[in-house]
PDB file of N, CA and C in Angstrom:
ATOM      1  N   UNK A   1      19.345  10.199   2.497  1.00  0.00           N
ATOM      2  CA  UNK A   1      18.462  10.559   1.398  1.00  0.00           C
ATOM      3  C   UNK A   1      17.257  11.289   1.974  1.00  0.00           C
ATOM      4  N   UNK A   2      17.156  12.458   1.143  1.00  0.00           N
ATOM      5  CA  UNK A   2      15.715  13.299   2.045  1.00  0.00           C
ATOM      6  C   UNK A   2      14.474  12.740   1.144  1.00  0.00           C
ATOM      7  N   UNK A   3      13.542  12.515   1.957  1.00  0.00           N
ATOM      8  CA  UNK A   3      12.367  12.300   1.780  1.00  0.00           C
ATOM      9  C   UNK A   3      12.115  12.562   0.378  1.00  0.00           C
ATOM     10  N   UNK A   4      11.940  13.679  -0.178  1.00  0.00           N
ATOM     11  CA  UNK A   4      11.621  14.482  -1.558  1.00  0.00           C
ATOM     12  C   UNK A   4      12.341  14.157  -2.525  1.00  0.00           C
ATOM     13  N   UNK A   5      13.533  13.082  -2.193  1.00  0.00           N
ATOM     14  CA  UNK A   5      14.638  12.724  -3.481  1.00  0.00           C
ATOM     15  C   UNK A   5      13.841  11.286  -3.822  1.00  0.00           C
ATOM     16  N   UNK A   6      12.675  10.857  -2.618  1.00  0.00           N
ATOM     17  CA  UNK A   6      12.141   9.175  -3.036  1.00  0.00           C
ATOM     18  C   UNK A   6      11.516   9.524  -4.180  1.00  0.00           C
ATOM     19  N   UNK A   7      11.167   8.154  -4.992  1.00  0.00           N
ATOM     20  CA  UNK A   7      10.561   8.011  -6.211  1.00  0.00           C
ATOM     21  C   UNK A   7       9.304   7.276  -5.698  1.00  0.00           C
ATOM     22  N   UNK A   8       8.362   7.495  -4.854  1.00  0.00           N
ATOM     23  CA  UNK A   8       7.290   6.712  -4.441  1.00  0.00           C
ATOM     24  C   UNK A   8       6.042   7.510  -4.352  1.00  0.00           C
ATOM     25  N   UNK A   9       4.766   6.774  -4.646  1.00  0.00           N
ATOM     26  CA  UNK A   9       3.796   6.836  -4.870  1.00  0.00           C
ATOM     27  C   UNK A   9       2.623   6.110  -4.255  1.00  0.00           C
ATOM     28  N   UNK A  10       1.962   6.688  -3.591  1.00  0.00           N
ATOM     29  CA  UNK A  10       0.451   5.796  -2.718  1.00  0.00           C
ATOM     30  C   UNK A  10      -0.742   6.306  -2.900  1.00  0.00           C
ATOM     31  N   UNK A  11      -1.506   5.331  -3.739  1.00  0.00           N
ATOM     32  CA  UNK A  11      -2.520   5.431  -4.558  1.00  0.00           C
ATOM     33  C   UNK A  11      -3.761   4.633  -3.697  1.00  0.00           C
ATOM     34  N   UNK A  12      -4.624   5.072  -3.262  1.00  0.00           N
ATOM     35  CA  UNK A  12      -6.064   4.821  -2.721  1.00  0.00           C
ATOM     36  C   UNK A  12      -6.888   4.377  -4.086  1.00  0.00           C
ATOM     37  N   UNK A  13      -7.214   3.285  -4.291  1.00  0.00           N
ATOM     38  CA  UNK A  13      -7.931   2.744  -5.478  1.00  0.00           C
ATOM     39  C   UNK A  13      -9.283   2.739  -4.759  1.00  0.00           C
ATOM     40  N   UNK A  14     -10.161   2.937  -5.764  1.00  0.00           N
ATOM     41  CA  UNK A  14     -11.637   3.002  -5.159  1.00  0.00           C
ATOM     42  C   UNK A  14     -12.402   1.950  -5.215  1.00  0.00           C
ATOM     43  N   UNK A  15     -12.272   1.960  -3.663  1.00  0.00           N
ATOM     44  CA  UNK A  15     -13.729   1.104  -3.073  1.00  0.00           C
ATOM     45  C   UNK A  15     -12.361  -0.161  -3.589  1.00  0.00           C
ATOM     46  N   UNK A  16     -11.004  -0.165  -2.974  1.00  0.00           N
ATOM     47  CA  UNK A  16     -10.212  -1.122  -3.223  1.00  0.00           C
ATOM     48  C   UNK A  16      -8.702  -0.977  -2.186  1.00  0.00           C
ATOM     49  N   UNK A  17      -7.762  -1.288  -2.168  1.00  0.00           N
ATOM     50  CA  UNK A  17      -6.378  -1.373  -1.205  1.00  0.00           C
ATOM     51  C   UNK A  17      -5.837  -0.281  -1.887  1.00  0.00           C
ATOM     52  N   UNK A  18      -4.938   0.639  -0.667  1.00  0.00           N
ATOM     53  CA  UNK A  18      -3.701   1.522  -0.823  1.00  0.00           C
ATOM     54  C   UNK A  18      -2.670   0.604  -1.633  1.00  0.00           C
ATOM     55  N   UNK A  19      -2.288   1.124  -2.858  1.00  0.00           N
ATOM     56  CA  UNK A  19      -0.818   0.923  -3.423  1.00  0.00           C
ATOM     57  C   UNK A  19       0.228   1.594  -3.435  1.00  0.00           C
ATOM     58  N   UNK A  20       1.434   0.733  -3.244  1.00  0.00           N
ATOM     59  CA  UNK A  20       2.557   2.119  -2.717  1.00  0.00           C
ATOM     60  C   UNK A  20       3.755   1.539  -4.044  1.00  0.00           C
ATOM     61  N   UNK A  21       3.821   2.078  -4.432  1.00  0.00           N
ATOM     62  CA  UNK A  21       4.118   2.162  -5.878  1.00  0.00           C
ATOM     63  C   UNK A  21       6.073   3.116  -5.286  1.00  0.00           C
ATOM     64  N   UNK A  22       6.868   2.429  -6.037  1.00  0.00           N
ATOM     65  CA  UNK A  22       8.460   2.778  -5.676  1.00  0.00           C
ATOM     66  C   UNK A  22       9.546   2.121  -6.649  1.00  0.00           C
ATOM     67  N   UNK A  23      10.362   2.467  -6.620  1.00  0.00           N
ATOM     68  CA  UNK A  23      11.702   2.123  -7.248  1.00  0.00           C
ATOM     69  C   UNK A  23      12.713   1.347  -6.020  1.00  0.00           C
ATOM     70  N   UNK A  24      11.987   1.840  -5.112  1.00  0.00           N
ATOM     71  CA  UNK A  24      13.354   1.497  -3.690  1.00  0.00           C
ATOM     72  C   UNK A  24      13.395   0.104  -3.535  1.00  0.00           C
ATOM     73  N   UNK A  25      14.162   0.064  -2.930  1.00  0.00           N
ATOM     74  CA  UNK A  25      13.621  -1.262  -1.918  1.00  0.00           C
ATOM     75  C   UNK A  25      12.880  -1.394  -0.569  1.00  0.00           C
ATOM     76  N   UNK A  26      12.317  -2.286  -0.382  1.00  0.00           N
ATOM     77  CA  UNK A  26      11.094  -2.465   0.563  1.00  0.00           C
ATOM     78  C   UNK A  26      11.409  -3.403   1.337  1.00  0.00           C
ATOM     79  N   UNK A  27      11.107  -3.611   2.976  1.00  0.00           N
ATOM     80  CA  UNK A  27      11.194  -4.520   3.585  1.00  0.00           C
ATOM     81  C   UNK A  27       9.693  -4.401   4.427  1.00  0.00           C
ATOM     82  N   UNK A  28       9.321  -5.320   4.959  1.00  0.00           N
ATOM     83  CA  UNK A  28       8.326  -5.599   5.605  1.00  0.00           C
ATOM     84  C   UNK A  28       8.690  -6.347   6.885  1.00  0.00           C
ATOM     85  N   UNK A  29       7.778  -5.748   8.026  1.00  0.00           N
ATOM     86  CA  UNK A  29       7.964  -6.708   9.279  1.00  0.00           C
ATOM     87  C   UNK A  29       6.586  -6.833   9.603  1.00  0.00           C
ATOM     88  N   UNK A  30       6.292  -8.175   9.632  1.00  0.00           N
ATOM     89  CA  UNK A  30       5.396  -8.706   9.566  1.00  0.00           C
ATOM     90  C   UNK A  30       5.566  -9.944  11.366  1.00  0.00           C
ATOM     91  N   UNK A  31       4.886  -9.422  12.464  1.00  0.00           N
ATOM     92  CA  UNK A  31       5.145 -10.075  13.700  1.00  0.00           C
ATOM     93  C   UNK A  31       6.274 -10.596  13.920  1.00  0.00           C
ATOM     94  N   UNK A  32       6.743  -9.675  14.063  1.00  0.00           N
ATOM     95  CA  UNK A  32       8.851  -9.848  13.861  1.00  0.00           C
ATOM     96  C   UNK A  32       9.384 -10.415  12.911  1.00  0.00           C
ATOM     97  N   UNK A  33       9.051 -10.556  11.859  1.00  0.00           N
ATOM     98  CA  UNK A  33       9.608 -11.153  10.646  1.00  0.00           C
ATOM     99  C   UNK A  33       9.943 -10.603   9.875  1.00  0.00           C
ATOM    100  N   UNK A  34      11.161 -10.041   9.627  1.00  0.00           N
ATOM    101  CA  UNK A  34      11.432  -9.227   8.191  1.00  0.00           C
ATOM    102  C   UNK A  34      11.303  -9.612   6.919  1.00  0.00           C
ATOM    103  N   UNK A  35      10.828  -8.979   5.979  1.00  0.00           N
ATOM    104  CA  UNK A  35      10.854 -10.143   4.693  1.00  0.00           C
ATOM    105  C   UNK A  35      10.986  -8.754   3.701  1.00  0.00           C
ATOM    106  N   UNK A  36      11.618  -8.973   2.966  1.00  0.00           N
ATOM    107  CA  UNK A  36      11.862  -7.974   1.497  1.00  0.00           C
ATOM    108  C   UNK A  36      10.724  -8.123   0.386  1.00  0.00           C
ATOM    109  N   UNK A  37      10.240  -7.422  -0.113  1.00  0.00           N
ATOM    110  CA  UNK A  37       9.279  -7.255  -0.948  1.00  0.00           C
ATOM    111  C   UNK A  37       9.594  -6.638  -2.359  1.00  0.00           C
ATOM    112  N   UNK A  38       8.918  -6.874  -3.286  1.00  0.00           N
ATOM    113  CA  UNK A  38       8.617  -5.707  -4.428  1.00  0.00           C
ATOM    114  C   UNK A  38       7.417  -5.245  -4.997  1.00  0.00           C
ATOM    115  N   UNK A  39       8.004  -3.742  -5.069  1.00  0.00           N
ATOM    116  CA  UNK A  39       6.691  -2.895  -5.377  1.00  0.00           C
ATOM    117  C   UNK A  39       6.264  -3.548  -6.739  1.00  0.00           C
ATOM    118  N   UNK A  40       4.299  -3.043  -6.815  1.00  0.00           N
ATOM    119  CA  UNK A  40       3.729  -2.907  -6.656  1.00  0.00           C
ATOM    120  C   UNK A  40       3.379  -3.326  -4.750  1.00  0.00           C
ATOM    121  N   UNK A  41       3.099  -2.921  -3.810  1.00  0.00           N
ATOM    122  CA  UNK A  41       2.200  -2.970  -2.843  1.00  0.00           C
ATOM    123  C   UNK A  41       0.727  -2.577  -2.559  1.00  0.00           C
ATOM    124  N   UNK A  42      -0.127  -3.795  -2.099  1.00  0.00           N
ATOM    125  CA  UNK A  42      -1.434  -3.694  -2.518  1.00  0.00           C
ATOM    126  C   UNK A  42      -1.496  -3.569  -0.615  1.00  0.00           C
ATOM    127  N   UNK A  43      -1.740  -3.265   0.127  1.00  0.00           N
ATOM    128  CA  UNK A  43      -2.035  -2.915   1.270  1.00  0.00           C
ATOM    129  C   UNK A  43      -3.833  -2.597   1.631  1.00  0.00           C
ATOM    130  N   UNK A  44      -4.317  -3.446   2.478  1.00  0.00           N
ATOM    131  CA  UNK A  44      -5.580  -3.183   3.178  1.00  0.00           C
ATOM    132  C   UNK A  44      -6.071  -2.324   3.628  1.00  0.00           C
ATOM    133  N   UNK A  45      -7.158  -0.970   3.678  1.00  0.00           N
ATOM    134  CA  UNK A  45      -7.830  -0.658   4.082  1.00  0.00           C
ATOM    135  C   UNK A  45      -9.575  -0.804   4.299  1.00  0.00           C
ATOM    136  N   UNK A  46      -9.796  -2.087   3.725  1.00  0.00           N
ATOM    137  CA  UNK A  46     -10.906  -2.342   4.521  1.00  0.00           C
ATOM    138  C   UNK A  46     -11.210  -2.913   5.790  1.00  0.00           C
ATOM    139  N   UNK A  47     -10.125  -3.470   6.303  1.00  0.00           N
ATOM    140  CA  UNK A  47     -10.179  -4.256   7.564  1.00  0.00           C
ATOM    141  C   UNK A  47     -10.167  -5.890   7.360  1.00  0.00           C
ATOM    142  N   UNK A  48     -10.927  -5.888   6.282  1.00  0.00           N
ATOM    143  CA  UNK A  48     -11.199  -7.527   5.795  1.00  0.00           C
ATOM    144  C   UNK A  48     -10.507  -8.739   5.872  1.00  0.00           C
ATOM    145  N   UNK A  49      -8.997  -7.967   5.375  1.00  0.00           N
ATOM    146  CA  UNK A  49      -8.098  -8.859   4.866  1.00  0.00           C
ATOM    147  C   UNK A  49      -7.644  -9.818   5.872  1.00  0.00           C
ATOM    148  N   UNK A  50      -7.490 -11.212   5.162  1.00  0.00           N
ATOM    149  CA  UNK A  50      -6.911 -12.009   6.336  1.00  0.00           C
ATOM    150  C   UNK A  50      -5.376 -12.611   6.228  1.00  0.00           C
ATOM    151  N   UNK A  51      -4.868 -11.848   5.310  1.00  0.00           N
ATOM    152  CA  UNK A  51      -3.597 -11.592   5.399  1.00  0.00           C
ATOM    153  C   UNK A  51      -2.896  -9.988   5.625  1.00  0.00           C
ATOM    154  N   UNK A  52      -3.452  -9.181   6.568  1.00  0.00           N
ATOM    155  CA  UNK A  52      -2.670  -8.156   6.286  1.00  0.00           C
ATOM    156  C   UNK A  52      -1.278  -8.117   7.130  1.00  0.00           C
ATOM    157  N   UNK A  53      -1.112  -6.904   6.656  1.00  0.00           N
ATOM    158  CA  UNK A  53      -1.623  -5.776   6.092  1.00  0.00           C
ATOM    159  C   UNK A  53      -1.454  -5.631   4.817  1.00  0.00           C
ATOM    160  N   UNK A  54      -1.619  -6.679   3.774  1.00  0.00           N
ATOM    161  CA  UNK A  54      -1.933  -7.101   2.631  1.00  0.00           C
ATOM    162  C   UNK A  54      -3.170  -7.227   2.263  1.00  0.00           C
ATOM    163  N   UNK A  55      -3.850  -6.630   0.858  1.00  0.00           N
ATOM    164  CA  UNK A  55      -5.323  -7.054   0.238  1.00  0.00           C
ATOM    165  C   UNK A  55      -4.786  -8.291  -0.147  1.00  0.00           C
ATOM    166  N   UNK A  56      -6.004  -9.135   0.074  1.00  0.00           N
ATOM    167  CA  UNK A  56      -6.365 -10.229  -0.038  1.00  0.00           C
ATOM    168  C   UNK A  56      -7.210 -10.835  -1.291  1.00  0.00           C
ATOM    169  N   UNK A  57      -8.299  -8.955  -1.352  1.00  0.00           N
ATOM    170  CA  UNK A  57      -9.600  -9.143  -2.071  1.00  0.00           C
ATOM    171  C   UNK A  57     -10.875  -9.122  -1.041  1.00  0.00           C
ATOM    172  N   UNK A  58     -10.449  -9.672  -0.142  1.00  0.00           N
ATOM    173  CA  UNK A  58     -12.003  -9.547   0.239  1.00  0.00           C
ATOM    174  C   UNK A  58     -12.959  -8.209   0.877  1.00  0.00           C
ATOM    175  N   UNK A  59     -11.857  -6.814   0.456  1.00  0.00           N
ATOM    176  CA  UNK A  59     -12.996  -5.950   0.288  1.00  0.00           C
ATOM    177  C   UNK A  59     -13.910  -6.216  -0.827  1.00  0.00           C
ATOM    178  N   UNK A  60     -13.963  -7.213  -1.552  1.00  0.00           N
ATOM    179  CA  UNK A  60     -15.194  -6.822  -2.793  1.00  0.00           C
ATOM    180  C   UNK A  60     -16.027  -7.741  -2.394  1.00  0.00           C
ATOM    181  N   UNK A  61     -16.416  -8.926  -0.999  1.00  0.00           N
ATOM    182  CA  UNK A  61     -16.754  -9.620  -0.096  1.00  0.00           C
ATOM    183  C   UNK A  61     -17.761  -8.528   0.898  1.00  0.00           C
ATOM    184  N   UNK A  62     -16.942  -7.952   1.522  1.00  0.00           N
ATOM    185  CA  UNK A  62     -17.284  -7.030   2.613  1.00  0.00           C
ATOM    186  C   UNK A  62     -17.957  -5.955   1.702  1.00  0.00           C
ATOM    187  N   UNK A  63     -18.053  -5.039   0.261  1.00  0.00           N
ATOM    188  CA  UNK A  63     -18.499  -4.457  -0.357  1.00  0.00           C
ATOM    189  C   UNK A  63     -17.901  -2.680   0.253  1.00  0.00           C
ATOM    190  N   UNK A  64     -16.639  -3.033   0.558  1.00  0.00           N
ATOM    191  CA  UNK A  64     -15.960  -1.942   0.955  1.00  0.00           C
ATOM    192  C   UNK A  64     -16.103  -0.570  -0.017  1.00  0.00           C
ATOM    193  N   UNK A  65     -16.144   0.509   0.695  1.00  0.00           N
ATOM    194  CA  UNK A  65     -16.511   1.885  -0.365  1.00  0.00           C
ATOM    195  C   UNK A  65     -16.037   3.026   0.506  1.00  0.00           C
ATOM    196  N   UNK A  66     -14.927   3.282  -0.436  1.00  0.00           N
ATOM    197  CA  UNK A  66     -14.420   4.456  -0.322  1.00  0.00           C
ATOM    198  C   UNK A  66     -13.542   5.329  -1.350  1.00  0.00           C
ATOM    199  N   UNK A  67     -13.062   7.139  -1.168  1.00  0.00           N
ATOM    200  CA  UNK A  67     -13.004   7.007  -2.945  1.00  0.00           C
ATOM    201  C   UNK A  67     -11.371   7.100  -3.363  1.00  0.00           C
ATOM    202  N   UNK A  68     -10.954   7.622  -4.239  1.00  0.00           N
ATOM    203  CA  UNK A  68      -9.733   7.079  -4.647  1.00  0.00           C
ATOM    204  C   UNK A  68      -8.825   8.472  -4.266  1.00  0.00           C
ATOM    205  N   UNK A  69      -7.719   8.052  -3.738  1.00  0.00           N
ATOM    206  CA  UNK A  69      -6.767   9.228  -3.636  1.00  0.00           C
ATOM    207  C   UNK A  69      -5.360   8.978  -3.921  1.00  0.00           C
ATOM    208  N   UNK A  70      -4.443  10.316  -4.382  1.00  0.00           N
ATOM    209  CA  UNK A  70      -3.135   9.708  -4.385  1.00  0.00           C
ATOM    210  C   UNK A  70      -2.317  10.755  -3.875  1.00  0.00           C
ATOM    211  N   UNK A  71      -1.308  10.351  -2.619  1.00  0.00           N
ATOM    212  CA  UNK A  71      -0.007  10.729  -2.114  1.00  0.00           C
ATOM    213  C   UNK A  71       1.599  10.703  -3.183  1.00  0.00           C
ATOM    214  N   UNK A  72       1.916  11.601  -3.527  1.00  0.00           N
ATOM    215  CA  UNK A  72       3.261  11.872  -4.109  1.00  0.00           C
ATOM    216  C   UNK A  72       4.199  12.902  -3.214  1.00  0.00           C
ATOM    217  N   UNK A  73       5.670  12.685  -3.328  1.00  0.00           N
ATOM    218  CA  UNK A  73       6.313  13.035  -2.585  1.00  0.00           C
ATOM    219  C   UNK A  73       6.308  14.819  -3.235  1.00  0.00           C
ATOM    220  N   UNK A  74       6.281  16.000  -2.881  1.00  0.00           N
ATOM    221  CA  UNK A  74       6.526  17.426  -3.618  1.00  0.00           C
ATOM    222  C   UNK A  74       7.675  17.953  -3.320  1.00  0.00           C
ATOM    223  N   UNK A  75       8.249  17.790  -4.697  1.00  0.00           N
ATOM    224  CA  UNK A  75       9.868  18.015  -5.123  1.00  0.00           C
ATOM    225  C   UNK A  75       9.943  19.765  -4.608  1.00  0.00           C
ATOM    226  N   UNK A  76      11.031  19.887  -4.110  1.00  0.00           N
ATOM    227  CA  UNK A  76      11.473  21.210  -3.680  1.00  0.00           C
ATOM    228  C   UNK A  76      11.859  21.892  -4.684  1.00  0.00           C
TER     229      UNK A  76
END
């Protein structure tokens, strides 16, 4: 499957966690641990989190700020 046929989406929420938004299926390895997931994915970029690379929340703790962006795949 090429890249451009995925149905996925990663959304920078402001002054909040990357969401990776999909139809697929998802697996996660987490310190050698595989584990299957479903989208919605709320993913950390403040550093905060003390579960990542999962939000937790406690960017709104830390008063994390940054602004909102979104990644989509561009269909050929």
């Amino acid at each position: 499957m090429d890249f451009c046929e995925l149905t996925m989406k990663i959304k920078s929420i402001p002054n909040g966690p990357n969401v990776v938004e999909t139809d697929e299926p998802l697996t996660c390895s987490v310190s050698g641990t595989e584990k299957d997931i479903r989208a919605p994915v709320y993913l950390c970029r403040c550093g905060a989190s003390k579960n990542k690379p999962f939000c937790d929340g406690s960017h709104l703790a830390a008063k994390f700020s940054a602004p909102a962006s979104e990644i989509t795949p561009k269909k050929k």
